[in-house]
PDB file of N, CA and C in Angstrom:
ATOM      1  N   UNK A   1    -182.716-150.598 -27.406  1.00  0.00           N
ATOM      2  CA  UNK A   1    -182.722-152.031 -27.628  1.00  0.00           C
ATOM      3  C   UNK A   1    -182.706-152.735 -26.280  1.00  0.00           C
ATOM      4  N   UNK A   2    -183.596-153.978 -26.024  1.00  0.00           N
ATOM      5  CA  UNK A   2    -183.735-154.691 -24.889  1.00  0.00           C
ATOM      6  C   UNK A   2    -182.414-155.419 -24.707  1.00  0.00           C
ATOM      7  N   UNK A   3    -181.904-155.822 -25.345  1.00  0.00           N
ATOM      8  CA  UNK A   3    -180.739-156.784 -25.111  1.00  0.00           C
ATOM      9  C   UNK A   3    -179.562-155.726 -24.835  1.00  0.00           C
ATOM     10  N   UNK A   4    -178.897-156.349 -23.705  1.00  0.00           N
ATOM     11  CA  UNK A   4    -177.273-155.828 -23.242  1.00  0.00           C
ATOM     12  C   UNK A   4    -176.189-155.962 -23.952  1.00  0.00           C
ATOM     13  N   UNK A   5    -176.249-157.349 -24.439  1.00  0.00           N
ATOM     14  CA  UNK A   5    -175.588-157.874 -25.403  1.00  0.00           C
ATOM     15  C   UNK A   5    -175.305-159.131 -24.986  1.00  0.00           C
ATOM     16  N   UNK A   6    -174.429-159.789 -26.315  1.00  0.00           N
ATOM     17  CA  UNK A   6    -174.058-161.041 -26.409  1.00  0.00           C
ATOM     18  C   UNK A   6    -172.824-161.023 -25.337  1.00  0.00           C
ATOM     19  N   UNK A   7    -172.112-162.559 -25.175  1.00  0.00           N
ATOM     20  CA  UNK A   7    -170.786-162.607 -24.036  1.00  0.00           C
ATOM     21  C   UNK A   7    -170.293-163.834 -24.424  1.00  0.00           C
ATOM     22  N   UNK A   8    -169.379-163.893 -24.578  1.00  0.00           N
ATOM     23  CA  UNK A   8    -168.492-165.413 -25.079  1.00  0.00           C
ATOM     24  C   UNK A   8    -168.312-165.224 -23.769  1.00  0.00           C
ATOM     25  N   UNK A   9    -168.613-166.377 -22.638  1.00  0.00           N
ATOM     26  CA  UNK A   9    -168.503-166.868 -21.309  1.00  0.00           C
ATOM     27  C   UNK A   9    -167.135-167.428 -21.127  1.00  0.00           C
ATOM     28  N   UNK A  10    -166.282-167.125 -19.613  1.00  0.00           N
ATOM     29  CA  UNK A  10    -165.500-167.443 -19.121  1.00  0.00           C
ATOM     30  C   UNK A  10    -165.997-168.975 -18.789  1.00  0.00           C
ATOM     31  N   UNK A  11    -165.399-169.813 -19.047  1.00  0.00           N
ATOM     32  CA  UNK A  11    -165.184-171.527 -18.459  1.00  0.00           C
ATOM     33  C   UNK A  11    -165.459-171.141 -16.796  1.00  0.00           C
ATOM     34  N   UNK A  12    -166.738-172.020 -15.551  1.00  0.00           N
ATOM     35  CA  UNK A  12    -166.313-171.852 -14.344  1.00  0.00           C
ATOM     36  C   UNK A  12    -166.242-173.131 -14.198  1.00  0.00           C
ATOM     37  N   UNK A  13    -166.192-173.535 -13.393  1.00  0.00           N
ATOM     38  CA  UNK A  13    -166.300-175.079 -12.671  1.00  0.00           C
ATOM     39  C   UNK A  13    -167.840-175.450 -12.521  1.00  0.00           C
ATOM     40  N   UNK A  14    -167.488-176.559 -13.047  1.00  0.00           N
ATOM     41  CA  UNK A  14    -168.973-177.869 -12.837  1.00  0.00           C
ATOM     42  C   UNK A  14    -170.128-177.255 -13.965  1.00  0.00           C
ATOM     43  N   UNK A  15    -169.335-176.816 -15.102  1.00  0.00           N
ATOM     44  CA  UNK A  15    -170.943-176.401 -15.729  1.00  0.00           C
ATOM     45  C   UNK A  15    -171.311-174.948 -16.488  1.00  0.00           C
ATOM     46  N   UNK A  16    -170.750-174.101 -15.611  1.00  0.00           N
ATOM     47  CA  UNK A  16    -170.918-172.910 -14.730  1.00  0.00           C
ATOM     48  C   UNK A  16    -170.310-172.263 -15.870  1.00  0.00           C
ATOM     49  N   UNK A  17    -170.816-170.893 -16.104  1.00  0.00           N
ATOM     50  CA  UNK A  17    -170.169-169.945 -17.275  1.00  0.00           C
ATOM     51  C   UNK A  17    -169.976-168.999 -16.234  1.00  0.00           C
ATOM     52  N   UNK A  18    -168.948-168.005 -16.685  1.00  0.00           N
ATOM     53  CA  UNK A  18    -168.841-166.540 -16.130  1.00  0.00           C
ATOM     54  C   UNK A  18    -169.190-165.304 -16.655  1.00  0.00           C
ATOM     55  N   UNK A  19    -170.253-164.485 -16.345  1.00  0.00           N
ATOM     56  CA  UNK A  19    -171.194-163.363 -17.008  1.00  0.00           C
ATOM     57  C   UNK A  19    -170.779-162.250 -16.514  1.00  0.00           C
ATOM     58  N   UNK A  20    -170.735-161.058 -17.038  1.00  0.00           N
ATOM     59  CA  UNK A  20    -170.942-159.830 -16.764  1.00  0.00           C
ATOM     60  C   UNK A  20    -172.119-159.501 -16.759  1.00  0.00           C
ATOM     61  N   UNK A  21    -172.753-158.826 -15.325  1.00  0.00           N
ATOM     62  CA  UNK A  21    -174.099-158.298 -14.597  1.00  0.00           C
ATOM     63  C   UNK A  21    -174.648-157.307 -15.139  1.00  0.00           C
ATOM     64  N   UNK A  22    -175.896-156.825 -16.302  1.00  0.00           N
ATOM     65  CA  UNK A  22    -175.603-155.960 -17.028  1.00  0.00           C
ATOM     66  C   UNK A  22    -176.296-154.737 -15.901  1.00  0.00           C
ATOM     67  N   UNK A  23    -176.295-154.746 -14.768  1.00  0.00           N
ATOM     68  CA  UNK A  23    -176.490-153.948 -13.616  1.00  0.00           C
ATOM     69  C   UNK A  23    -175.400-153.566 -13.277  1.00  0.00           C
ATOM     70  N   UNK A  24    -174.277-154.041 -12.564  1.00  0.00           N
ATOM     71  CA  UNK A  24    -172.853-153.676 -12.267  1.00  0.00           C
ATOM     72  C   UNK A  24    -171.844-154.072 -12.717  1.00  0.00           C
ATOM     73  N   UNK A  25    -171.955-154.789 -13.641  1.00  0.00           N
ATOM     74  CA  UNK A  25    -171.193-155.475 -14.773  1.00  0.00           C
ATOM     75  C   UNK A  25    -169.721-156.280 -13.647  1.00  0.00           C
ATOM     76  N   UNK A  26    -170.609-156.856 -12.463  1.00  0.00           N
ATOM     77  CA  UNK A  26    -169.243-157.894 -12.509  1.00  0.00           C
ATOM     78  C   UNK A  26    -169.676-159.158 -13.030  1.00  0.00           C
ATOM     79  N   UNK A  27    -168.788-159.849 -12.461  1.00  0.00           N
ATOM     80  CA  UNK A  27    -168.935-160.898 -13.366  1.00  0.00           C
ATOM     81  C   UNK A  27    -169.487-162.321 -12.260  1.00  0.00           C
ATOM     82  N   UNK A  28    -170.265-163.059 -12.571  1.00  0.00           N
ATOM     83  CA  UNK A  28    -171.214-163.722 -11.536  1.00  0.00           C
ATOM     84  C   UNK A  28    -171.219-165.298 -12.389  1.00  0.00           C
ATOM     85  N   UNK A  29    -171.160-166.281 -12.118  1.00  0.00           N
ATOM     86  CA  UNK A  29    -171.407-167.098 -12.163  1.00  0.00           C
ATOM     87  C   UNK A  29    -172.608-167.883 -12.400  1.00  0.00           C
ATOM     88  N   UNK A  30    -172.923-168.462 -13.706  1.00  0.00           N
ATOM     89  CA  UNK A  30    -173.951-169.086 -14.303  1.00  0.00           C
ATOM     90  C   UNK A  30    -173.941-170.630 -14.868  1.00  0.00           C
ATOM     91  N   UNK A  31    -175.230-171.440 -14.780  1.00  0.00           N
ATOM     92  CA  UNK A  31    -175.606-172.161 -15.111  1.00  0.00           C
ATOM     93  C   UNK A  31    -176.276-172.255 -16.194  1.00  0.00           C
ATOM     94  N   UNK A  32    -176.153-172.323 -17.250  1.00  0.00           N
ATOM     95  CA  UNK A  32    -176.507-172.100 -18.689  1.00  0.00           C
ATOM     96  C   UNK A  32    -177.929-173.133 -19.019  1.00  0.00           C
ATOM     97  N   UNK A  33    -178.829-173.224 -19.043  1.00  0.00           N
ATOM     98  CA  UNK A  33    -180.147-173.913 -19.378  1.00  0.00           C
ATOM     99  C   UNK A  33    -179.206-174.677 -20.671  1.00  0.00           C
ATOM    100  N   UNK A  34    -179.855-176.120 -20.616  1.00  0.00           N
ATOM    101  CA  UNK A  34    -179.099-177.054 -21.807  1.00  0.00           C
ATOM    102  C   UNK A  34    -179.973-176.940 -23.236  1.00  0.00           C
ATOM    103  N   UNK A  35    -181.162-176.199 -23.217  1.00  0.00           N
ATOM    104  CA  UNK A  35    -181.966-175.849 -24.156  1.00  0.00           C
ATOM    105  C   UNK A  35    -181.414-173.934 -24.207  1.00  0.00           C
ATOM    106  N   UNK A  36    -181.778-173.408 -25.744  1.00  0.00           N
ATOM    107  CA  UNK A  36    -182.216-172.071 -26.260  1.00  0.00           C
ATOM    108  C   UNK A  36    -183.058-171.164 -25.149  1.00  0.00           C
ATOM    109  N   UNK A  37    -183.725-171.689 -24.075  1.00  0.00           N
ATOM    110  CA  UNK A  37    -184.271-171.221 -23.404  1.00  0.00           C
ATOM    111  C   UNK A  37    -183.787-170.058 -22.150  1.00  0.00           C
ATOM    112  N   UNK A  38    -184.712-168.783 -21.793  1.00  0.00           N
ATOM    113  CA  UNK A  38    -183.972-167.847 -21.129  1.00  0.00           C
ATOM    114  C   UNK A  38    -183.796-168.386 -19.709  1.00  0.00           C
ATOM    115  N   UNK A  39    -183.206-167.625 -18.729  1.00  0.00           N
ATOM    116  CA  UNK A  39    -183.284-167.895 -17.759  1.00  0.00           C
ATOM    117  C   UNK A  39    -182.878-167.124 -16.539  1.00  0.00           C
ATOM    118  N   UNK A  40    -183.523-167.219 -15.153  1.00  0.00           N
ATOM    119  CA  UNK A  40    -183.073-165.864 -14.561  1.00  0.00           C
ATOM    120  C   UNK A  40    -181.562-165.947 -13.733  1.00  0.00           C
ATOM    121  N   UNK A  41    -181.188-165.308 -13.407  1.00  0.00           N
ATOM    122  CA  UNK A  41    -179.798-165.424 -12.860  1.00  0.00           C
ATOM    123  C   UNK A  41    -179.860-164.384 -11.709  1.00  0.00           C
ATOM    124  N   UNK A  42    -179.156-164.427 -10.639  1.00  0.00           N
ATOM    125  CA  UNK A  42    -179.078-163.356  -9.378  1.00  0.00           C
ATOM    126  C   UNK A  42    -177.671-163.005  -8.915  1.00  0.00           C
ATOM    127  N   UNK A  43    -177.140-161.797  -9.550  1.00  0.00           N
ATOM    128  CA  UNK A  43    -176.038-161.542  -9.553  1.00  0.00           C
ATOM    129  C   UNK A  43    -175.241-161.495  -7.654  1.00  0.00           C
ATOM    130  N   UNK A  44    -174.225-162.328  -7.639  1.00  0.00           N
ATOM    131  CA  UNK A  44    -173.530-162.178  -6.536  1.00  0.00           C
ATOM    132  C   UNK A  44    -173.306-161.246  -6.401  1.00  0.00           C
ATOM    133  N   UNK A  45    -172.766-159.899  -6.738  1.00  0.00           N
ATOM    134  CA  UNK A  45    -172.435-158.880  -6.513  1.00  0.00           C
ATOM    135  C   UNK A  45    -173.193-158.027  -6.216  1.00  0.00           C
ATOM    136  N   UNK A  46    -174.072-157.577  -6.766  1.00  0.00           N
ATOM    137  CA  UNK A  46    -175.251-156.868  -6.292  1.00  0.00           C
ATOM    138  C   UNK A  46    -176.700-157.334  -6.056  1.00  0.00           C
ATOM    139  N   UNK A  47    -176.547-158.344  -6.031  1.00  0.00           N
ATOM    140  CA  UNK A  47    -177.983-159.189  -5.648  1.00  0.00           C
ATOM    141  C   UNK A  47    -179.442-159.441  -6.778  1.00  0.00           C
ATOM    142  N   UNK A  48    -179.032-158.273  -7.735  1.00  0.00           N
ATOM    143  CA  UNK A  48    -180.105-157.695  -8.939  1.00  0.00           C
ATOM    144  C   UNK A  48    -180.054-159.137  -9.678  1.00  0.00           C
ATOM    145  N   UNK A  49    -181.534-159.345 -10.150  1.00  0.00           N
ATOM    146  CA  UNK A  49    -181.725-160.703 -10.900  1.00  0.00           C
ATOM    147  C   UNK A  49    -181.820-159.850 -12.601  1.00  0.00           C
ATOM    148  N   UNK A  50    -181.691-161.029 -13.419  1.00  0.00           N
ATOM    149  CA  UNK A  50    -181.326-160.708 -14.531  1.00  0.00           C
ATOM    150  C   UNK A  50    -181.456-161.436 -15.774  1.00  0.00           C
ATOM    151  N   UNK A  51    -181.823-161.537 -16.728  1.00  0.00           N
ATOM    152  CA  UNK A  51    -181.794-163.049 -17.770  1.00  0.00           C
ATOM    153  C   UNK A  51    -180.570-163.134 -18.708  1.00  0.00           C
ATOM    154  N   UNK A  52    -180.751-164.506 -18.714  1.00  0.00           N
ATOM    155  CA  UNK A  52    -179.422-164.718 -19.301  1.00  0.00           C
ATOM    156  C   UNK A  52    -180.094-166.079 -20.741  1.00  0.00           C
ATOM    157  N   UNK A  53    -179.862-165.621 -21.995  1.00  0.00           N
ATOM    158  CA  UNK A  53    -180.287-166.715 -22.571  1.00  0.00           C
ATOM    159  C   UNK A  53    -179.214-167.105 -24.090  1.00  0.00           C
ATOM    160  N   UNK A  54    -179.064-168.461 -23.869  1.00  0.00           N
ATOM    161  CA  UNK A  54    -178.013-169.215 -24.664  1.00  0.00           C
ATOM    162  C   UNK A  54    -178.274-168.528 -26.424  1.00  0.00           C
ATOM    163  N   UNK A  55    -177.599-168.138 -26.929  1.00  0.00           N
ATOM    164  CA  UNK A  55    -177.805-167.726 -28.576  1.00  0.00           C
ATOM    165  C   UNK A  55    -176.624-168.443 -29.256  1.00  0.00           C
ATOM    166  N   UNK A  56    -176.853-168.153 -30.722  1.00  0.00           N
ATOM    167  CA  UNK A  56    -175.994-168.746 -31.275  1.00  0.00           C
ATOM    168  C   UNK A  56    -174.346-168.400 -31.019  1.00  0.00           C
ATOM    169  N   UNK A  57    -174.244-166.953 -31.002  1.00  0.00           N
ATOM    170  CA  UNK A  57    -172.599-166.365 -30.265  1.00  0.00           C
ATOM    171  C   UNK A  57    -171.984-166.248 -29.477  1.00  0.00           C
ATOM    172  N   UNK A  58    -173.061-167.101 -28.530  1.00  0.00           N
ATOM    173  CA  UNK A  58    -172.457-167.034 -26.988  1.00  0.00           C
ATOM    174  C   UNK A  58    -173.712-167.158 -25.740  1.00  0.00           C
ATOM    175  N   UNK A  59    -174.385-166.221 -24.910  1.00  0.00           N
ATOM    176  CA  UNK A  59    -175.234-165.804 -24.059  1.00  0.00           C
ATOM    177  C   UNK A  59    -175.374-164.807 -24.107  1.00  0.00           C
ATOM    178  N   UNK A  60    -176.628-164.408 -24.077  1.00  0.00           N
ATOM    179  CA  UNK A  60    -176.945-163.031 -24.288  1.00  0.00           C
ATOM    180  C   UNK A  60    -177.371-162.529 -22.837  1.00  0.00           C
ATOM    181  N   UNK A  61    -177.281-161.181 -22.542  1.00  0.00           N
ATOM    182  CA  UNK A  61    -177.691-161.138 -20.749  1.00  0.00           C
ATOM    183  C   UNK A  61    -178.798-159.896 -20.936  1.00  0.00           C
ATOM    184  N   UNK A  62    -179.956-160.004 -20.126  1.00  0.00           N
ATOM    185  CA  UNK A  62    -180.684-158.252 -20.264  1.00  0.00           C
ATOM    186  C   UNK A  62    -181.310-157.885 -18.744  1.00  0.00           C
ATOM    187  N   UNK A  63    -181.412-156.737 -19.022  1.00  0.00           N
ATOM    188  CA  UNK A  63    -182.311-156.351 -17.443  1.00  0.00           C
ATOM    189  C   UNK A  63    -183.820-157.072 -17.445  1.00  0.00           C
ATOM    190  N   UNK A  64    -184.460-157.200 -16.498  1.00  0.00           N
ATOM    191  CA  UNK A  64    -185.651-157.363 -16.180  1.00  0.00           C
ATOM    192  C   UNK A  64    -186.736-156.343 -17.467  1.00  0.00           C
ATOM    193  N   UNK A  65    -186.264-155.526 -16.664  1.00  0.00           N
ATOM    194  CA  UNK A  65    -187.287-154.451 -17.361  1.00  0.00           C
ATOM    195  C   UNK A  65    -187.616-154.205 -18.868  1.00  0.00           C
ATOM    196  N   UNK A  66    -186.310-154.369 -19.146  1.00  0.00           N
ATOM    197  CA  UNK A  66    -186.022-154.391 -20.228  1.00  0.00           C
ATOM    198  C   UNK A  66    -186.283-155.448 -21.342  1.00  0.00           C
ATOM    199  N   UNK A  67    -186.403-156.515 -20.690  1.00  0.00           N
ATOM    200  CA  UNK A  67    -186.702-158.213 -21.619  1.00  0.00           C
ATOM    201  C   UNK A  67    -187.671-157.858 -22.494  1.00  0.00           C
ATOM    202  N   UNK A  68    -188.013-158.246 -23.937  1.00  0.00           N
ATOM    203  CA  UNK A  68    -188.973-158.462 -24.647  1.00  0.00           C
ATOM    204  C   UNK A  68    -189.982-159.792 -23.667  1.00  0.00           C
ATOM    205  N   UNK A  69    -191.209-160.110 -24.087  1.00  0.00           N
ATOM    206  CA  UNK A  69    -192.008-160.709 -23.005  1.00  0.00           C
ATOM    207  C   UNK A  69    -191.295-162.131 -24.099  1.00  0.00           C
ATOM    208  N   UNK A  70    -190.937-162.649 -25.046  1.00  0.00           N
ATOM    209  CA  UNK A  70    -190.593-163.887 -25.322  1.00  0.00           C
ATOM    210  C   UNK A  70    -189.386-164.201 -24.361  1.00  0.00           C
ATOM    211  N   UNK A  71    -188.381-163.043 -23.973  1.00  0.00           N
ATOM    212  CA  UNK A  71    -186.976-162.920 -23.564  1.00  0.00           C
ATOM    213  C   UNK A  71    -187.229-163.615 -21.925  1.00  0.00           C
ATOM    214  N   UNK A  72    -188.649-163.161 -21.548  1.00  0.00           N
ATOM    215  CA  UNK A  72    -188.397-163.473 -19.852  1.00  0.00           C
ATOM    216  C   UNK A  72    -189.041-164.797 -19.200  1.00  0.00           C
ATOM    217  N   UNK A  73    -188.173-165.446 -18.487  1.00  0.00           N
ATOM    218  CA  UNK A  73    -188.846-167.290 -18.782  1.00  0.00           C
ATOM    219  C   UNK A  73    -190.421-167.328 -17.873  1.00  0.00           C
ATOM    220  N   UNK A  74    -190.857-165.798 -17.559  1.00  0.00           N
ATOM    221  CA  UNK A  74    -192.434-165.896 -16.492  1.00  0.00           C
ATOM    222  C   UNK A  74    -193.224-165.345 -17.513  1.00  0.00           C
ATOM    223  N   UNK A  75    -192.916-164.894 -18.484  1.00  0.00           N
ATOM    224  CA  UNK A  75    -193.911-164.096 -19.071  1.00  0.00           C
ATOM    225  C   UNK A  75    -193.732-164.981 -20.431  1.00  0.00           C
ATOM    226  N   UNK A  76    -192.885-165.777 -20.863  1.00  0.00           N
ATOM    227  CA  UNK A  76    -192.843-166.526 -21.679  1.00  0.00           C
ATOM    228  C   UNK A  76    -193.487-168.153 -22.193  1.00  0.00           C
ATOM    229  N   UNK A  77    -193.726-168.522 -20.586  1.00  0.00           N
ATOM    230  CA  UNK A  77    -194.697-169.859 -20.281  1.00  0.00           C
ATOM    231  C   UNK A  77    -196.093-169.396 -20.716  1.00  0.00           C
ATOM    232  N   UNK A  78    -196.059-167.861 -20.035  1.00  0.00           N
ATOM    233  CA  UNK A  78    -197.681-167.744 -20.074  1.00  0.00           C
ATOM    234  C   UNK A  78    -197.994-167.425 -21.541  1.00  0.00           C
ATOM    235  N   UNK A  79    -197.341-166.535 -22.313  1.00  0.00           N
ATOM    236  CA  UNK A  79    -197.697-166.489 -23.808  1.00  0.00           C
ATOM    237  C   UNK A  79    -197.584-167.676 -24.647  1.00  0.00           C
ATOM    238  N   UNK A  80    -197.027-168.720 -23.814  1.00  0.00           N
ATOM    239  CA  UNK A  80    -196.556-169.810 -25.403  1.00  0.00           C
ATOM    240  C   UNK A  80    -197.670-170.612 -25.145  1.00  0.00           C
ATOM    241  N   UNK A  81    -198.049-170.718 -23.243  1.00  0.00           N
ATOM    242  CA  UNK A  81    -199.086-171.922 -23.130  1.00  0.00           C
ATOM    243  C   UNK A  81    -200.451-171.439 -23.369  1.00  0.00           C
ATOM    244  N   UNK A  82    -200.593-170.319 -24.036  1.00  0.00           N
ATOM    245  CA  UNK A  82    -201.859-169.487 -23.993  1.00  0.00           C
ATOM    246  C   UNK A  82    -202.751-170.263 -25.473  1.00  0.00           C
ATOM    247  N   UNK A  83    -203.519-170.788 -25.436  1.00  0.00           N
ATOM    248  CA  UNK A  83    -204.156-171.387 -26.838  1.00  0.00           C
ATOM    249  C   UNK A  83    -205.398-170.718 -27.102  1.00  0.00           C
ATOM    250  N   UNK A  84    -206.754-170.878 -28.409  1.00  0.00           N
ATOM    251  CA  UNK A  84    -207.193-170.424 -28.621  1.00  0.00           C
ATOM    252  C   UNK A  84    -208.084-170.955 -27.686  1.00  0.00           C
ATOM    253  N   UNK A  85    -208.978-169.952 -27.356  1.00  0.00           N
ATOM    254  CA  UNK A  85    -210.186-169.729 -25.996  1.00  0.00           C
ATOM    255  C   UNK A  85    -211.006-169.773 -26.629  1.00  0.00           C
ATOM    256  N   UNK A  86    -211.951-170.714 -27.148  1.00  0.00           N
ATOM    257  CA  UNK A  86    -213.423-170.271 -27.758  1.00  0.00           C
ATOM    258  C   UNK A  86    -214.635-170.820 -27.306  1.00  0.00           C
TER     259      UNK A  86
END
């Protein structure tokens, strides 16, 4: 399964949620998109980028590699803005 899992976020200051890195699982500091939408994140601790996207139970976090192509916000512009070509 692509997803790491869900995370009921630690409260940070100004905004800011607190995530576990599903690379080294510390915990890094996030800005949560105010829309459903994914988004990438770059873990302080080990530098590894990562998505992080708002769900109904919390934030969900996954590897790169791992993202379904709806899951990753570069590969997700290009499939949604893609229309019929004729």
């Amino acid at each position: 399964m692509a997803k790491t899992g869900t995370q009921r976020p630690e409260t940070a200051a100004e905004g800011a949620v607190k995530l576990n890195c599903p690379y080294c699982q510390k915990k890094t500091p996030v800005i949560p998109a105010d829309d459903y939408r994914p988004i990438y994140v770059e873990c302080r601790a080990c530098g590894k980028r990562f998505i992080a996207e708002r769900v109904r139970g919390g934030i969900e976090v996954m590897k790169l590699e791992a993202a379904p192509t709806l899951d990753d916000p570069d590969r997700r512009e290009i499939e949604l803005g893609q229309g019929d070509e004729e």
